[in-house]
Protein backbone atom coordinates (compact mmCIF):
# COMPACT_ATOMS: atom_id res chain seq x y z
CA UNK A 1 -11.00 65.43 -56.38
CA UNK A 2 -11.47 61.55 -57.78
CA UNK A 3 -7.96 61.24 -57.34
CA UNK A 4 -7.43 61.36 -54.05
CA UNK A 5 -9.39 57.89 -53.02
CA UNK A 6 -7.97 54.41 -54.01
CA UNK A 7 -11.11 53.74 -55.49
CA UNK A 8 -12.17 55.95 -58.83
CA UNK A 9 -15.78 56.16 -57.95
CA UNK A 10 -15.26 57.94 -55.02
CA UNK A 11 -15.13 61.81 -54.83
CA UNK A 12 -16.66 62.36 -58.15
CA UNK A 13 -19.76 64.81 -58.87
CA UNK A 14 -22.08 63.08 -60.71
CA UNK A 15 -24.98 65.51 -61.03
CA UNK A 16 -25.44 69.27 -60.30
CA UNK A 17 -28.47 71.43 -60.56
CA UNK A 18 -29.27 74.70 -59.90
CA UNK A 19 -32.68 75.95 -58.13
CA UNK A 20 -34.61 74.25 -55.28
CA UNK A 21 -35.27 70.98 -56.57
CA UNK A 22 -33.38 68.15 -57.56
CA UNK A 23 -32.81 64.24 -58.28
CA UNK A 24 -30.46 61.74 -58.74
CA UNK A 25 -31.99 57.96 -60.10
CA UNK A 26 -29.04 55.33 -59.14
CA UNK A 27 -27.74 53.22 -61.68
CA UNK A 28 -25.82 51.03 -60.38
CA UNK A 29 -22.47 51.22 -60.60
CA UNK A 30 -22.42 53.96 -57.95
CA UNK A 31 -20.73 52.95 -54.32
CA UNK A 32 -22.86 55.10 -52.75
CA UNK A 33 -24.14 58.64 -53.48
CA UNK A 34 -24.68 61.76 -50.81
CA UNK A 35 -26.14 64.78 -51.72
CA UNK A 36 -24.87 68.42 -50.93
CA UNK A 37 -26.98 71.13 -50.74
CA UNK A 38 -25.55 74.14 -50.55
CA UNK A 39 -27.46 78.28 -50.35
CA UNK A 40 -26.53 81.15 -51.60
CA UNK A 41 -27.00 83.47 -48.51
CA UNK A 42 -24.34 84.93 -47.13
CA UNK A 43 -21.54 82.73 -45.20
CA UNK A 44 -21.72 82.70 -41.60
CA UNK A 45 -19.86 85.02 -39.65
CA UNK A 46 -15.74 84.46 -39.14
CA UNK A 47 -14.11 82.49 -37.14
CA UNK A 48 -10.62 81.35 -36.43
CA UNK A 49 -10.84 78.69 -39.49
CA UNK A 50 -12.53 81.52 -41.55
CA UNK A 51 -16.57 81.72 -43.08
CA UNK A 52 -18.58 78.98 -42.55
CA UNK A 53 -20.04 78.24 -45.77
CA UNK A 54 -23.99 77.48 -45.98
CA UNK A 55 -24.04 74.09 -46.79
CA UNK A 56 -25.69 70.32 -45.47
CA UNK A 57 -24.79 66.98 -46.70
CA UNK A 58 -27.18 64.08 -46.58
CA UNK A 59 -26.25 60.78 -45.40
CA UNK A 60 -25.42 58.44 -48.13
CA UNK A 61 -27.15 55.85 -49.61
CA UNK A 62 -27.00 53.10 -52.01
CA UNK A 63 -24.31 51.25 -50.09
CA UNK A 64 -26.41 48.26 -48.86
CA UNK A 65 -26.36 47.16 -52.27
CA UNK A 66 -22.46 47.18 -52.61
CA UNK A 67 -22.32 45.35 -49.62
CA UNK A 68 -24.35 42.58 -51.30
CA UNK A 69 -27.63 43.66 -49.05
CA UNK A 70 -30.51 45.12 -50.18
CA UNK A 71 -32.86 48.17 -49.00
């Protein structure tokens, strides 16, 4: 998915865990990170585009640093 972004630290997964708990420590070299969660209950019901997959994304964060700012 990487290669779609001008920039080769962008769509990359750098961590995946399975169960109900999870962490990511930044390192810094990252951009920015977002988590997706995602469940394994059924989809949502159909509609025109399809199933609606279970799934949230967080905002991201680390960027203020990239940017030269801190938080």
């Amino acid at each position: 998915m990487s290669g779609i972004y001008a920039d080769e630290r962008l769509g990359g997964v750098l961590k995946t865990v399975d169960g109900t708990k999870a962490s990511y420590r930044l390192n810094g070299s990252e951009l920015f990170v977002r988590a997706v969660v995602s469940c394994d209950a059924p989809n949502l019901p159909l509609i025109d585009a399809g199933p609606i997959p279970r799934m949230a994304w967080t905002q991201p964060v680390g960027w203020e640093k990239s940017l030269g700012g801190e938080k």
